[in-house]
C-alpha atoms as a PDB file:
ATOM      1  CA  UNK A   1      -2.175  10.290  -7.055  1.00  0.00           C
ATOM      2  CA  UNK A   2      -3.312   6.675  -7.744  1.00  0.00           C
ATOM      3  CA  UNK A   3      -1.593   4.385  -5.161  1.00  0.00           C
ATOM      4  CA  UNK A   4      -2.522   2.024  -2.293  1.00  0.00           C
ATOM      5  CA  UNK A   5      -0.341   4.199   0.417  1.00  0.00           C
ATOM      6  CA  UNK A   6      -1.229   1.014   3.202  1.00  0.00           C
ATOM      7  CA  UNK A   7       0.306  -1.547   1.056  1.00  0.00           C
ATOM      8  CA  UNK A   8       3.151   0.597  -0.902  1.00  0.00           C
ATOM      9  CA  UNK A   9       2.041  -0.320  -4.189  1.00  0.00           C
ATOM     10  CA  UNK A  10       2.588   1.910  -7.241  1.00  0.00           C
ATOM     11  CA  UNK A  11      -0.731   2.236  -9.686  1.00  0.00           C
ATOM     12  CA  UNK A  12      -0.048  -0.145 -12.244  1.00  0.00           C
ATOM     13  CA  UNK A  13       0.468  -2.975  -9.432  1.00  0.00           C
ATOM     14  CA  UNK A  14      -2.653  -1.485  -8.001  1.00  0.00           C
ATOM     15  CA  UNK A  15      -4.251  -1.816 -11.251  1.00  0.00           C
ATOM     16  CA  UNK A  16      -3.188  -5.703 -12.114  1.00  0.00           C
ATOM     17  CA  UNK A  17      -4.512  -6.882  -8.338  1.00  0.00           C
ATOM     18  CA  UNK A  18      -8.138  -5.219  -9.623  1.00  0.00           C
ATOM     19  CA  UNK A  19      -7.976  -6.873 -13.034  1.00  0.00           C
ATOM     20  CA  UNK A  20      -6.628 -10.109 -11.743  1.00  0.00           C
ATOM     21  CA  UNK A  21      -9.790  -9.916  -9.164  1.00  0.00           C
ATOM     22  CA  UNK A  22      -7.309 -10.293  -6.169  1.00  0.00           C
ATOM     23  CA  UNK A  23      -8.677  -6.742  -4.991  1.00  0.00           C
ATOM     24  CA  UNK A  24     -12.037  -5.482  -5.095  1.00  0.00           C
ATOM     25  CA  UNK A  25     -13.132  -1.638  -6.000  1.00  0.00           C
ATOM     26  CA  UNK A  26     -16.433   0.175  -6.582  1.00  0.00           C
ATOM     27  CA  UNK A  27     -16.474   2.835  -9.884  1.00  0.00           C
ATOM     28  CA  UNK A  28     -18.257   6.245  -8.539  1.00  0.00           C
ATOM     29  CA  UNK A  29     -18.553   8.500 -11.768  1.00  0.00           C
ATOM     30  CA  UNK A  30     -14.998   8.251 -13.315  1.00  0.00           C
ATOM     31  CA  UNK A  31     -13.269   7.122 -10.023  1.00  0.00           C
ATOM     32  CA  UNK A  32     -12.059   4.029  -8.854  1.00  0.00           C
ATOM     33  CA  UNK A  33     -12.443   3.702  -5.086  1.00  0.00           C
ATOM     34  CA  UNK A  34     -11.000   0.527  -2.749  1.00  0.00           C
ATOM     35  CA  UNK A  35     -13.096   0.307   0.234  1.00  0.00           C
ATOM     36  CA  UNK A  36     -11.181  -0.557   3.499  1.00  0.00           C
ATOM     37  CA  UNK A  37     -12.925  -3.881   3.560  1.00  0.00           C
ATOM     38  CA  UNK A  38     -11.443  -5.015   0.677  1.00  0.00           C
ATOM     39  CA  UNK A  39      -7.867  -3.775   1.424  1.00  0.00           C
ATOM     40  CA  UNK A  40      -8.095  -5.598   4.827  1.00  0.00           C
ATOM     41  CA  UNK A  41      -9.661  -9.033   2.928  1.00  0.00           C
ATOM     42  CA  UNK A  42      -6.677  -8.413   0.621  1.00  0.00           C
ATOM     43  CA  UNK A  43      -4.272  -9.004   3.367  1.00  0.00           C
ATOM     44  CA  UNK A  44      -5.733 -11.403   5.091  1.00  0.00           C
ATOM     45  CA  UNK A  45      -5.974 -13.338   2.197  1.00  0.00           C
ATOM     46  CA  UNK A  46      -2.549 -13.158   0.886  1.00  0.00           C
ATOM     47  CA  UNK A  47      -1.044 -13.951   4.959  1.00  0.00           C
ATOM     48  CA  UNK A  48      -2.980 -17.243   4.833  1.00  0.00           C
ATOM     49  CA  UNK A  49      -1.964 -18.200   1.489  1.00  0.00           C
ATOM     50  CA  UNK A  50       1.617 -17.437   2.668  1.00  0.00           C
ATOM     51  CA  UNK A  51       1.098 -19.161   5.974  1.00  0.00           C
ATOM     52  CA  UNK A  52       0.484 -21.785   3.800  1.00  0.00           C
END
């Protein structure tokens, strides 16, 4: 199941945020892994742009 449960986002929304560079992953063999850091950058990012 390819989802980001913490932000409710299905896998091709998942997918532009990577391509678009707004999220950041490491590749380990075939898989795709989103560290926690870069979730919680993520959000902190799109809050100030919001706050804005």
């Amino acid at each position: 199941m390819t989802r980001a449960p913490h932000l409710q986002l299905g896998r091709s929304a998942v997918y532009d945020l990577l391509r678009s560079g707004q999220l950041a992953s490491i590749t380990l063999g075939r898989a795709r892994r989103i560290p926690t850091h870069a979730l919680t950058d993520f959000i902190h990012t799109r809050l100030e742009q919001e706050a804005a």
